[in-house]
PDB file of N, CA and C in Angstrom:
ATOM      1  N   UNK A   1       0.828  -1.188   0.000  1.00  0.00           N
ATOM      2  CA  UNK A   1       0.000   0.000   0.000  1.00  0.00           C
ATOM      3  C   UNK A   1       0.875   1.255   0.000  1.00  0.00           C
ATOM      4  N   UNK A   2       1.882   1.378   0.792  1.00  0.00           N
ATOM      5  CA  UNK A   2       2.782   2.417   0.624  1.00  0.00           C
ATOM      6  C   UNK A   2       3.792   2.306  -0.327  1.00  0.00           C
ATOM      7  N   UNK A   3       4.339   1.268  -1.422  1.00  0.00           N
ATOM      8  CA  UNK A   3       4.493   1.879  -2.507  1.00  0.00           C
ATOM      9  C   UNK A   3       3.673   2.686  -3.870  1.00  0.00           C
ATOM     10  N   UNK A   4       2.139   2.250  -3.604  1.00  0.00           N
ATOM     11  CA  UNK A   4       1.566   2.874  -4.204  1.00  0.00           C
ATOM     12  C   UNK A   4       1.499   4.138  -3.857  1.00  0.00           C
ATOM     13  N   UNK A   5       1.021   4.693  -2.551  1.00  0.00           N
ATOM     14  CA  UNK A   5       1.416   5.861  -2.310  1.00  0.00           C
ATOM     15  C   UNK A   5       1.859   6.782  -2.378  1.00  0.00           C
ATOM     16  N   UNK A   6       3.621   6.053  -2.613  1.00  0.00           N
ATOM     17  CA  UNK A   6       4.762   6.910  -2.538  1.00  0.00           C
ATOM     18  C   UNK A   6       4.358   7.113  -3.901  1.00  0.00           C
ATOM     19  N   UNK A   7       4.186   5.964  -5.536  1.00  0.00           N
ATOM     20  CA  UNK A   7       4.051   6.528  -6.549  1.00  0.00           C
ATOM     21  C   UNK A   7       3.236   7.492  -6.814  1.00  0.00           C
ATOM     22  N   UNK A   8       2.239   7.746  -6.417  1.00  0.00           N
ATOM     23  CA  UNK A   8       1.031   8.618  -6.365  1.00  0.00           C
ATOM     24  C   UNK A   8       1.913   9.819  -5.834  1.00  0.00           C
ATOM     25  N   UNK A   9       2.553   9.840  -4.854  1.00  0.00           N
ATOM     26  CA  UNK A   9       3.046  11.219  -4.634  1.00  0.00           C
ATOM     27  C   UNK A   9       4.004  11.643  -5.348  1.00  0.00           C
ATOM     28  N   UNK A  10       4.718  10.993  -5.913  1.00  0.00           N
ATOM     29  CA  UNK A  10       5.796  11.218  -6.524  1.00  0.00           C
ATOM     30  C   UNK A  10       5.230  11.462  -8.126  1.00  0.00           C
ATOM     31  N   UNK A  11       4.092  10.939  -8.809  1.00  0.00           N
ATOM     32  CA  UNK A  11       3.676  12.033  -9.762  1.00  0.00           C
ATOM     33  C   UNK A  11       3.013  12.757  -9.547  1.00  0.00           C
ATOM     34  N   UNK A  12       2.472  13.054  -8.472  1.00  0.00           N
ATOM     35  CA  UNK A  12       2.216  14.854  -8.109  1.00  0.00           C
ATOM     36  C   UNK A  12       3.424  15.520  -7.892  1.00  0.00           C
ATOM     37  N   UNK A  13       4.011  14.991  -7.733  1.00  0.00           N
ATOM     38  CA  UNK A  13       5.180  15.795  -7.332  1.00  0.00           C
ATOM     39  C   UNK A  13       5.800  15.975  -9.026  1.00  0.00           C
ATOM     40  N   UNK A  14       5.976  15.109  -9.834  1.00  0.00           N
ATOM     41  CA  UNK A  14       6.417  15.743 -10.593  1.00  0.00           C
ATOM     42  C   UNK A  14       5.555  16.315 -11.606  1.00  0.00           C
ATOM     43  N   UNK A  15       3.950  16.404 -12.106  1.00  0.00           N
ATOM     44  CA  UNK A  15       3.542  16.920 -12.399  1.00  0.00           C
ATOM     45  C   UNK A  15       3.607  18.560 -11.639  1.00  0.00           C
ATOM     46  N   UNK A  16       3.786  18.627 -10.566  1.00  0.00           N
ATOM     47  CA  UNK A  16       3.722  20.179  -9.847  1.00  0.00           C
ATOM     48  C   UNK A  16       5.436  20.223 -10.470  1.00  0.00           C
ATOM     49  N   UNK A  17       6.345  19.913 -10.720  1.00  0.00           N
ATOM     50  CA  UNK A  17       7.464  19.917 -11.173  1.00  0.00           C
ATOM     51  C   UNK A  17       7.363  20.725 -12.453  1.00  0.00           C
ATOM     52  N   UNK A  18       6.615  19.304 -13.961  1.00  0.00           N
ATOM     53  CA  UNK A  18       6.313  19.831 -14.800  1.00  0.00           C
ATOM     54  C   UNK A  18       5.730  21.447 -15.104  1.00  0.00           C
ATOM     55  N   UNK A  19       4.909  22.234 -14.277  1.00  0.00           N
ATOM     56  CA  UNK A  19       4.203  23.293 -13.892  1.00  0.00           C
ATOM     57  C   UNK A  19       5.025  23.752 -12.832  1.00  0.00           C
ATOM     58  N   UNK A  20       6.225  23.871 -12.938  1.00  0.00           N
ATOM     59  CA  UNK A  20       7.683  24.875 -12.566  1.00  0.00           C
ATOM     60  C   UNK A  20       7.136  25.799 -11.032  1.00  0.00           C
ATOM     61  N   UNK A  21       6.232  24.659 -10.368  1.00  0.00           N
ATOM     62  CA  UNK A  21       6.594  24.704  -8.564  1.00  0.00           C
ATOM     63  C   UNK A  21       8.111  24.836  -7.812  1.00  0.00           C
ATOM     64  N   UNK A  22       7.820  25.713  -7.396  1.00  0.00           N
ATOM     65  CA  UNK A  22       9.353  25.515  -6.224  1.00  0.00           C
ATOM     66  C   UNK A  22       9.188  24.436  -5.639  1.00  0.00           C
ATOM     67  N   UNK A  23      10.109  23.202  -4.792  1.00  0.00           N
ATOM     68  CA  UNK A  23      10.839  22.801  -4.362  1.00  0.00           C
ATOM     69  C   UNK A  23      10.073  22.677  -2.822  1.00  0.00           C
ATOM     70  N   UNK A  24      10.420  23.578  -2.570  1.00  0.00           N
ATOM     71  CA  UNK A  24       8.964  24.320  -1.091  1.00  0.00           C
ATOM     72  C   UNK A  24       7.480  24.189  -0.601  1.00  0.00           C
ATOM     73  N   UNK A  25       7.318  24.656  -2.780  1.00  0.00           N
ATOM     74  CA  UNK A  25       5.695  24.332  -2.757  1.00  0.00           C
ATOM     75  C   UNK A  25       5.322  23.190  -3.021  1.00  0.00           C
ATOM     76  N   UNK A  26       6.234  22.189  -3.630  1.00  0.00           N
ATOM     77  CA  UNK A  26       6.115  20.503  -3.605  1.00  0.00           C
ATOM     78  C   UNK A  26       6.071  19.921  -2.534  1.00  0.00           C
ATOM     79  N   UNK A  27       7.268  20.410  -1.520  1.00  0.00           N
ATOM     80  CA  UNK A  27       6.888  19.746  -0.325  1.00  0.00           C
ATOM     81  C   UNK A  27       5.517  19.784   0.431  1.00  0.00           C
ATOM     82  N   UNK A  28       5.535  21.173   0.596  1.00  0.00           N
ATOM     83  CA  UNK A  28       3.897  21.594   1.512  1.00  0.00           C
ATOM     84  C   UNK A  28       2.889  20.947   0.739  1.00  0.00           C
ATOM     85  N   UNK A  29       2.868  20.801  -0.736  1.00  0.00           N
ATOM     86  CA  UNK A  29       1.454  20.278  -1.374  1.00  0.00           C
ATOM     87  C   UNK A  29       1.626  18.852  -1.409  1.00  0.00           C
ATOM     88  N   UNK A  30       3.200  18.008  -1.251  1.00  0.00           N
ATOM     89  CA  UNK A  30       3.009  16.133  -0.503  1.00  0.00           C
ATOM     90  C   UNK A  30       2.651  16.672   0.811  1.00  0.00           C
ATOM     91  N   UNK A  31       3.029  16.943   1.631  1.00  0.00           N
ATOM     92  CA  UNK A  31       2.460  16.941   3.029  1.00  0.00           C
ATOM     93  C   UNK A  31       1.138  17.143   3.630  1.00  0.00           C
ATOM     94  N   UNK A  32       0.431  18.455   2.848  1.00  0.00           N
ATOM     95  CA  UNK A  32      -0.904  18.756   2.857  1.00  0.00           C
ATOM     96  C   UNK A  32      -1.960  17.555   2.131  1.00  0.00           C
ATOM     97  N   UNK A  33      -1.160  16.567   1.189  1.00  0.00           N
ATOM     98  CA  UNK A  33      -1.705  15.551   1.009  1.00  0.00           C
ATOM     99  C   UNK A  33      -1.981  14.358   1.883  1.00  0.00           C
ATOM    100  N   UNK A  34      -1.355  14.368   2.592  1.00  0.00           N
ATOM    101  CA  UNK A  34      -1.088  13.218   3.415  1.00  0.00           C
ATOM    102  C   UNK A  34       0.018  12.419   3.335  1.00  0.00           C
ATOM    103  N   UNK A  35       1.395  12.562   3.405  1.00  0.00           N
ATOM    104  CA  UNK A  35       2.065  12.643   3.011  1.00  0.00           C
ATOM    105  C   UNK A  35       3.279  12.527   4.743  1.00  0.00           C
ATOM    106  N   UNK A  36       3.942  11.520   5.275  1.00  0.00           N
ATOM    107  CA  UNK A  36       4.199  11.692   6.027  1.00  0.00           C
ATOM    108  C   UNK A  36       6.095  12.275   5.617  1.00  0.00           C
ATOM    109  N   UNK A  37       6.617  13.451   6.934  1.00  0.00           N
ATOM    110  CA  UNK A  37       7.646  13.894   6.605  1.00  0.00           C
ATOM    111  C   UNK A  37       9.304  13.249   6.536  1.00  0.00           C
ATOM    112  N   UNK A  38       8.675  11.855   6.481  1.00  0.00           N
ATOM    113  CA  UNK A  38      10.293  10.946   6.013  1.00  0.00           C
ATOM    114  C   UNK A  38       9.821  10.334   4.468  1.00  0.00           C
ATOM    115  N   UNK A  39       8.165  10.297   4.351  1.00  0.00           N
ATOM    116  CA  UNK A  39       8.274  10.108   2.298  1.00  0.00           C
ATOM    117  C   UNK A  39       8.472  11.357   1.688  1.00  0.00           C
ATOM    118  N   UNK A  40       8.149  12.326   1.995  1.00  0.00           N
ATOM    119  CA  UNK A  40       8.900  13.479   1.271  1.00  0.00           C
ATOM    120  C   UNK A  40       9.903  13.487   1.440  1.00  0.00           C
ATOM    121  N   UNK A  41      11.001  13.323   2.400  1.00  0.00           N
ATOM    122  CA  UNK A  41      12.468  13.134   2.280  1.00  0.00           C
ATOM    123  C   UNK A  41      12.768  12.100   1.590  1.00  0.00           C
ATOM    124  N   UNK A  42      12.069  10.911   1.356  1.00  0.00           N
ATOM    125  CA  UNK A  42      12.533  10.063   0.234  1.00  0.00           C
ATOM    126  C   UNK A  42      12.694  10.372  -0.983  1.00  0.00           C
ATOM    127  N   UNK A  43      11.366  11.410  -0.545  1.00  0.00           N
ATOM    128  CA  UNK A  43      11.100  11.431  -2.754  1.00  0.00           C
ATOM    129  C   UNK A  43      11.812  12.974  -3.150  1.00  0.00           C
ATOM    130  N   UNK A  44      12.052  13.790  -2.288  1.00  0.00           N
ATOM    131  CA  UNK A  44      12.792  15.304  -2.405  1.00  0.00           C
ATOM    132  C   UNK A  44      14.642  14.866  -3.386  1.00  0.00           C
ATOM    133  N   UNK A  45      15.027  13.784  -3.078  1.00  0.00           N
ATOM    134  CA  UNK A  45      16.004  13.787  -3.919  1.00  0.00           C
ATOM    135  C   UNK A  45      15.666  13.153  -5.314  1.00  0.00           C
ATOM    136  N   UNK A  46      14.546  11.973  -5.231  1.00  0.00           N
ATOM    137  CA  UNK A  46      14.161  11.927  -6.671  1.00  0.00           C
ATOM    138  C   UNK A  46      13.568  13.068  -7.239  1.00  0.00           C
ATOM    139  N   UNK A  47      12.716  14.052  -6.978  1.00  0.00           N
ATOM    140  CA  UNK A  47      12.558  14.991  -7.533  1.00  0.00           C
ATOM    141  C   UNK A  47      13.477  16.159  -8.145  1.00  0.00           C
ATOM    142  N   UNK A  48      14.691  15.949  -6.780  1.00  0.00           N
ATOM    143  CA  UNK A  48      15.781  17.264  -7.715  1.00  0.00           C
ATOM    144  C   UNK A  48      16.123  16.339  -8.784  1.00  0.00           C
ATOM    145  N   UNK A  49      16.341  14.714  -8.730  1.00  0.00           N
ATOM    146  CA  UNK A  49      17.452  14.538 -10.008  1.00  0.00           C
ATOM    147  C   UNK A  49      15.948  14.880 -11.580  1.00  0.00           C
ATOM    148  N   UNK A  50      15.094  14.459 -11.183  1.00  0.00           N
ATOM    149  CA  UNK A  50      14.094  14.961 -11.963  1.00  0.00           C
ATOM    150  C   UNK A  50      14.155  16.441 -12.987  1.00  0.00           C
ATOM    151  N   UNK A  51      13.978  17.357 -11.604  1.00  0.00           N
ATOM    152  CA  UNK A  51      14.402  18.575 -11.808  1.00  0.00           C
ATOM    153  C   UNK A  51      15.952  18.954 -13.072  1.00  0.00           C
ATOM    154  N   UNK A  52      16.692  18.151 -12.332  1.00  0.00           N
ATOM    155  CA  UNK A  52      18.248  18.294 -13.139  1.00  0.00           C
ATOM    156  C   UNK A  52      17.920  17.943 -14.166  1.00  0.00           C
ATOM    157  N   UNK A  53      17.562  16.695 -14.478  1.00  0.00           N
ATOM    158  CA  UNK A  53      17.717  16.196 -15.994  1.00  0.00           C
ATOM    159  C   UNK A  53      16.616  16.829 -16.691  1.00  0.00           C
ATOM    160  N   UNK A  54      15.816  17.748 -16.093  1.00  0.00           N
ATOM    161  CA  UNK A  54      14.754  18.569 -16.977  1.00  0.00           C
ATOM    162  C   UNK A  54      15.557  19.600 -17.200  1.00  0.00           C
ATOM    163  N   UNK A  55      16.094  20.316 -16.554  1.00  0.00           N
ATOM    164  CA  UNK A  55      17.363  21.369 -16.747  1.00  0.00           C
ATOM    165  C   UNK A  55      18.332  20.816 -17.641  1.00  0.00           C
ATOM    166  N   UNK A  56      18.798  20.134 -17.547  1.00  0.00           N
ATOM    167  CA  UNK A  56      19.860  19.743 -18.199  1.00  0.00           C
ATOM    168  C   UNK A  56      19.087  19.192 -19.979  1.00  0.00           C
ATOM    169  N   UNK A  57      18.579  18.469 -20.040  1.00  0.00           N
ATOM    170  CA  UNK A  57      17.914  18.704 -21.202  1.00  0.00           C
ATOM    171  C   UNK A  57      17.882  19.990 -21.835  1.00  0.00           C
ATOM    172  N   UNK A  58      16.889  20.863 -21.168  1.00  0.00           N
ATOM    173  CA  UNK A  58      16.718  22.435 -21.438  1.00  0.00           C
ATOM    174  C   UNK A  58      18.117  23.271 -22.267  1.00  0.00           C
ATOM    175  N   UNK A  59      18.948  22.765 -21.511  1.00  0.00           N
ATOM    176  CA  UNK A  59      20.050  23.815 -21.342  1.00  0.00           C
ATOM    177  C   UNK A  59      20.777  22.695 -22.729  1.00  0.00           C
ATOM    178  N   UNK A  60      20.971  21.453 -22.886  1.00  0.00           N
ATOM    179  CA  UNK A  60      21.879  20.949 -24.539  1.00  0.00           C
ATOM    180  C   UNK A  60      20.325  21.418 -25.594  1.00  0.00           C
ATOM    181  N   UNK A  61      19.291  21.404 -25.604  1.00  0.00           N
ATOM    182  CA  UNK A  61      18.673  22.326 -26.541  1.00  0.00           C
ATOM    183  C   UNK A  61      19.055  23.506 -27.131  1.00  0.00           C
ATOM    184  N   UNK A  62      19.239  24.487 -26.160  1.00  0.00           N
ATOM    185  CA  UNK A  62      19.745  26.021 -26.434  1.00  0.00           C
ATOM    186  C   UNK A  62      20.727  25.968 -26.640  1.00  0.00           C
ATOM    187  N   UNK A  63      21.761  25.247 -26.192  1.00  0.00           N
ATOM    188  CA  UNK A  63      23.134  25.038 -27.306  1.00  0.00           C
ATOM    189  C   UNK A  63      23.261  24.757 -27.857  1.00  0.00           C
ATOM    190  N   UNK A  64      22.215  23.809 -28.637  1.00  0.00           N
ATOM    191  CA  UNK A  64      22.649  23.470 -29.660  1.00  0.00           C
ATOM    192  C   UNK A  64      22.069  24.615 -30.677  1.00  0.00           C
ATOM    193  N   UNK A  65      21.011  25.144 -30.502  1.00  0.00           N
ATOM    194  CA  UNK A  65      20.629  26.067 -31.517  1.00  0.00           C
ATOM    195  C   UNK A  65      21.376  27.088 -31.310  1.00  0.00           C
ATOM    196  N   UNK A  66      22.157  27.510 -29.986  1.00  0.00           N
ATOM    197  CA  UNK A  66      22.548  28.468 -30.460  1.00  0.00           C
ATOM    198  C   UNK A  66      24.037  28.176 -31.391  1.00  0.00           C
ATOM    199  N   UNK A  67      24.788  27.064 -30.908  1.00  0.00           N
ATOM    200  CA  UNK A  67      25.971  27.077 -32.136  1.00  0.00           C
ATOM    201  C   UNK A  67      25.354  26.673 -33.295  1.00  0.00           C
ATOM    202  N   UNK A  68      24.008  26.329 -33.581  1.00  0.00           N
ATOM    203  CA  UNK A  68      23.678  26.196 -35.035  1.00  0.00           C
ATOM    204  C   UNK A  68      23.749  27.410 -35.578  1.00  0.00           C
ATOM    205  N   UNK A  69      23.261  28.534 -34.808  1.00  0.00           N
ATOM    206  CA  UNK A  69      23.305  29.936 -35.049  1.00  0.00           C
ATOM    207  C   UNK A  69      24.516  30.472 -35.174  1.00  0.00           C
ATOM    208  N   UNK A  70      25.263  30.137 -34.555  1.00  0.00           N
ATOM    209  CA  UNK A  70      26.574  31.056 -34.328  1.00  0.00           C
ATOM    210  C   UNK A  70      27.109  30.101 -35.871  1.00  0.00           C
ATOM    211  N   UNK A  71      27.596  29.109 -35.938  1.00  0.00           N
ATOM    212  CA  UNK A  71      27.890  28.560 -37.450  1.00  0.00           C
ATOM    213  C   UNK A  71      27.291  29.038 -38.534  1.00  0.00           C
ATOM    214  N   UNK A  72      26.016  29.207 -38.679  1.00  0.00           N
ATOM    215  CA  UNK A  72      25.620  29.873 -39.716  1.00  0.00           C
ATOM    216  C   UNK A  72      25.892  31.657 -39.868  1.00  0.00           C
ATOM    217  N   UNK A  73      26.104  31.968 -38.830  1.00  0.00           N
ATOM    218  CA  UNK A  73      26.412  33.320 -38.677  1.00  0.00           C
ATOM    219  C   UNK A  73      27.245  33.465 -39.623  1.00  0.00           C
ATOM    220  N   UNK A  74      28.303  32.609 -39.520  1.00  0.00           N
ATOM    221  CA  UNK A  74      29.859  32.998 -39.833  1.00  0.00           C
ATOM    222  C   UNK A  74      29.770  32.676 -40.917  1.00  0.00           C
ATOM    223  N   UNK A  75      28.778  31.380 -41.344  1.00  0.00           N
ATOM    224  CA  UNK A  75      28.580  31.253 -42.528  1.00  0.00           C
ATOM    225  C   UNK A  75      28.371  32.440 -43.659  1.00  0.00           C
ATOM    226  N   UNK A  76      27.001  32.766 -43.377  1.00  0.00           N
ATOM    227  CA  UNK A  76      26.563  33.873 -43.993  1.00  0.00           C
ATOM    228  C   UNK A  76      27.629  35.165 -44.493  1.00  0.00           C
ATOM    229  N   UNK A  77      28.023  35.454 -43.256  1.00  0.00           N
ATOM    230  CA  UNK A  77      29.294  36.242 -43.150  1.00  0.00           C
ATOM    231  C   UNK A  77      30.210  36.496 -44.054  1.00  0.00           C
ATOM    232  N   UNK A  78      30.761  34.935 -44.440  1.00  0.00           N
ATOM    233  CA  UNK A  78      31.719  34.656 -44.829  1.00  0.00           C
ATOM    234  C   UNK A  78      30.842  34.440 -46.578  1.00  0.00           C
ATOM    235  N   UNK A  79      29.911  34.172 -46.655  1.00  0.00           N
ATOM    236  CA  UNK A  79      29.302  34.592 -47.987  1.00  0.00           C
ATOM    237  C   UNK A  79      29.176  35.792 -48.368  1.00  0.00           C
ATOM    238  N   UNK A  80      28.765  37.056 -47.727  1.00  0.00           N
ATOM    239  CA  UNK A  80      28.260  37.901 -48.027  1.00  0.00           C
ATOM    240  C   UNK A  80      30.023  38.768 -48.234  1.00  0.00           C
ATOM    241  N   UNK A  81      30.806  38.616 -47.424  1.00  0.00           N
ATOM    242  CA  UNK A  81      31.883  38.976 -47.818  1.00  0.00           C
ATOM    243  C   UNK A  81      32.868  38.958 -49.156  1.00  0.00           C
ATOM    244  N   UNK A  82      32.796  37.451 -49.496  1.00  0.00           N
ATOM    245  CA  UNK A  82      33.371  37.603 -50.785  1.00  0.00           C
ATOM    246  C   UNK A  82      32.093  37.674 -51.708  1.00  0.00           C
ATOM    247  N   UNK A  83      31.189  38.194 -51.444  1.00  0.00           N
ATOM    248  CA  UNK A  83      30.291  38.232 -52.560  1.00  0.00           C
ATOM    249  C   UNK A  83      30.239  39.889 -52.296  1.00  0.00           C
ATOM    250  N   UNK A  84      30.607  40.735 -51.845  1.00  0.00           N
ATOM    251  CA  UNK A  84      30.994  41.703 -51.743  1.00  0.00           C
ATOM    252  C   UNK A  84      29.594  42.794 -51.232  1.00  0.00           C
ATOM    253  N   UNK A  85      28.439  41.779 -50.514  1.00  0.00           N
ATOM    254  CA  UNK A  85      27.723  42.756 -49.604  1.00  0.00           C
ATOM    255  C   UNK A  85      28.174  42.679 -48.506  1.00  0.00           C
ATOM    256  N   UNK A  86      27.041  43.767 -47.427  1.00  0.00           N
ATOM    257  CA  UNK A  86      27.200  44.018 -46.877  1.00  0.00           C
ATOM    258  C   UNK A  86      26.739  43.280 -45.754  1.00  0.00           C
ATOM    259  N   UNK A  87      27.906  42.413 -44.353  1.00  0.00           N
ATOM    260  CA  UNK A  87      27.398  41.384 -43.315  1.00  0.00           C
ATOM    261  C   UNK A  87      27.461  41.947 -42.563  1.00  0.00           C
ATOM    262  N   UNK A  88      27.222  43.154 -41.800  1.00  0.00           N
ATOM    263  CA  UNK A  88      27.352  43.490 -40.734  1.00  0.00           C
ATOM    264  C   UNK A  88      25.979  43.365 -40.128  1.00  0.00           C
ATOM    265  N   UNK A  89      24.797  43.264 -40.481  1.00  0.00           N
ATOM    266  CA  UNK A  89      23.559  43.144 -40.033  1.00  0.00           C
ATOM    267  C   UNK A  89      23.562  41.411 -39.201  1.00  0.00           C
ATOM    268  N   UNK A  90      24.035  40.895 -40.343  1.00  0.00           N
ATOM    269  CA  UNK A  90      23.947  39.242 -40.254  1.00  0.00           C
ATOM    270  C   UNK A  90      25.124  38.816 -39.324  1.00  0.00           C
ATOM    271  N   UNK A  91      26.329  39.232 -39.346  1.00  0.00           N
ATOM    272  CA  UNK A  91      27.147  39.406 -38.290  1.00  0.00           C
ATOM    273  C   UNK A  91      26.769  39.545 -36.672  1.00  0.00           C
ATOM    274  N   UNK A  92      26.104  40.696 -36.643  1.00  0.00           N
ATOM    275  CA  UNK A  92      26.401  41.154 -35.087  1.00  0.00           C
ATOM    276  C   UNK A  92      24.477  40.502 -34.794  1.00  0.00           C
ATOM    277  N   UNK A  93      24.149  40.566 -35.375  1.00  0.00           N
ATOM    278  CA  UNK A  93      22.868  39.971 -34.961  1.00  0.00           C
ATOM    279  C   UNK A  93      22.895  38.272 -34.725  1.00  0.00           C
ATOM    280  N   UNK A  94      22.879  37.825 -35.446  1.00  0.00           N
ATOM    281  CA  UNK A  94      23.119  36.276 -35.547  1.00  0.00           C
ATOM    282  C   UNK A  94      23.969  35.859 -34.540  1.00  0.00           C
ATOM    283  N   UNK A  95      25.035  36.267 -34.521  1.00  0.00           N
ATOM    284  CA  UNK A  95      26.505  36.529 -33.446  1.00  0.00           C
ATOM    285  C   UNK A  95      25.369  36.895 -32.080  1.00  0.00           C
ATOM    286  N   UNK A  96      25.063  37.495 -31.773  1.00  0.00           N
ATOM    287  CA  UNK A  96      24.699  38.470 -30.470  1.00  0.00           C
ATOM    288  C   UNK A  96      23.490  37.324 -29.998  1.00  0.00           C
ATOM    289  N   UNK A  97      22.591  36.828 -31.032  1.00  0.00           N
ATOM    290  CA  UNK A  97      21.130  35.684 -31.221  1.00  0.00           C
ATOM    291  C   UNK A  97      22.135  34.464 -30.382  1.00  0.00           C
ATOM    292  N   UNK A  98      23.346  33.995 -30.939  1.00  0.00           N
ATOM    293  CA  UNK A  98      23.606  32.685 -30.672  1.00  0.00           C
ATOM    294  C   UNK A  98      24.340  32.224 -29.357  1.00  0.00           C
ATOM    295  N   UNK A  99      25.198  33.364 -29.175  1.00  0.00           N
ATOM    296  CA  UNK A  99      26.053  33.812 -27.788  1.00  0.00           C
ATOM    297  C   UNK A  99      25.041  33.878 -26.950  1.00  0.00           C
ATOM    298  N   UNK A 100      23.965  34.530 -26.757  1.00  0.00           N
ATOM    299  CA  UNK A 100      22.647  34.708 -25.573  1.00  0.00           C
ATOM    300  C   UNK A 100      22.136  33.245 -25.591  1.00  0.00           C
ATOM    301  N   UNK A 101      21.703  32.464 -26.430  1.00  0.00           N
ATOM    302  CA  UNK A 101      21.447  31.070 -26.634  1.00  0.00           C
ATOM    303  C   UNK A 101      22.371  30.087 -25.881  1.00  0.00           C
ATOM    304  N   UNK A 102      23.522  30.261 -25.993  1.00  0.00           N
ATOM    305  CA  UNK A 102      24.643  29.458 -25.515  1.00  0.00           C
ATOM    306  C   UNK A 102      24.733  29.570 -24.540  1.00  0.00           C
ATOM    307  N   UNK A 103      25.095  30.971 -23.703  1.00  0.00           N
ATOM    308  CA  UNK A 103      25.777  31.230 -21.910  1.00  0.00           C
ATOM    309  C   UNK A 103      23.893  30.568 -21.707  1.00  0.00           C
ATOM    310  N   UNK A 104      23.161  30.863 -22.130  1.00  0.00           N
ATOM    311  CA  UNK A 104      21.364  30.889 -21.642  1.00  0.00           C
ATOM    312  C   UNK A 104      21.306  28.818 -21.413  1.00  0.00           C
ATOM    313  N   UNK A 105      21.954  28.637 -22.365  1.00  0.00           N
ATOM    314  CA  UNK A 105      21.687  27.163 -22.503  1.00  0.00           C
ATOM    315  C   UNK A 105      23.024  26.828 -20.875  1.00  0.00           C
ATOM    316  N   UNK A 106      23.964  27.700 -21.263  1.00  0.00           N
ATOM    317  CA  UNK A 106      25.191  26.791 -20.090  1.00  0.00           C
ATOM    318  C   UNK A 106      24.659  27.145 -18.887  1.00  0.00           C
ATOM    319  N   UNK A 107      23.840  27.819 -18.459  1.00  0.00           N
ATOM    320  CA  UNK A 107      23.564  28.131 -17.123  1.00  0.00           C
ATOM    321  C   UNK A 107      22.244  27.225 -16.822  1.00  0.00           C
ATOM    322  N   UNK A 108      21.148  27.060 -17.821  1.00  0.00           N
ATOM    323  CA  UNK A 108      20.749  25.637 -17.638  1.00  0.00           C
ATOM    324  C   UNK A 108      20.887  24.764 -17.437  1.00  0.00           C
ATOM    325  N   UNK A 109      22.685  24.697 -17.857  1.00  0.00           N
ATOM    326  CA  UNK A 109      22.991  23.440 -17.921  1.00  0.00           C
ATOM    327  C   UNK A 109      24.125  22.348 -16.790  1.00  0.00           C
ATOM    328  N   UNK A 110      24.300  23.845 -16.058  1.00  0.00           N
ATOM    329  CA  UNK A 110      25.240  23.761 -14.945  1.00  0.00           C
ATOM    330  C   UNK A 110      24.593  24.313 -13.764  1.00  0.00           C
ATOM    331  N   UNK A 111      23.162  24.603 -14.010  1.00  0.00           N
ATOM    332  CA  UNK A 111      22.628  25.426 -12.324  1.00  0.00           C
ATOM    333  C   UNK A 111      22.085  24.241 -11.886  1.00  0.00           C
TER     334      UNK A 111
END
């Protein structure tokens, strides 16, 4: 009976996860369930690794688009140069798009 339980709490818990609850408000909403305070200490570390690998996912997404971005940047760049327009639009934009993508993705990906 109490592994069912614990499963039952533990997808509320990560559905309130999915819907980017604090940590805090997961606990109080297993407890206010019925929920005694050594199964929330069970399930509080399955939930951070939860948490992590939802972060961490998050964060190799945005890197990857953003060095898709930043490669094509240079790409472009490097077209528009010997083709003798003008890249400075496609440069510092694309450049500026892919760099915010990247540190955005590494701090996802390391917090």
């Amino acid at each position: 009976m109490e592994s069912t339980n614990r499963s039952e709490l533990y997808e509320l818990a990560i559905e309130m996860l999915e819907n980017d609850q604090s940590l805090s408000n997961i606990e109080r909403e297993l407890i206010a369930k019925g929920a005694s305070s050594e199964q929330v200490s069970n399930l509080l570390p399955l939930i951070k690794k939860a948490r992590h690998k939802r972060k961490v996912k998050s964060g190799n997404i945005k890197l990857a688009f953003g060095s898709v971005i930043l490669v094509s940047s240079f790409l472009f760049s490097l077209i528009n140069f010997h083709l003798g327009n003008s890249f400075a639009f496609v440069m510092y934009t694309f450049t500026t798009v892919g760099i915010v993508l990247l540190f955005w993705g590494l701090y996802d990906f390391f917090n």
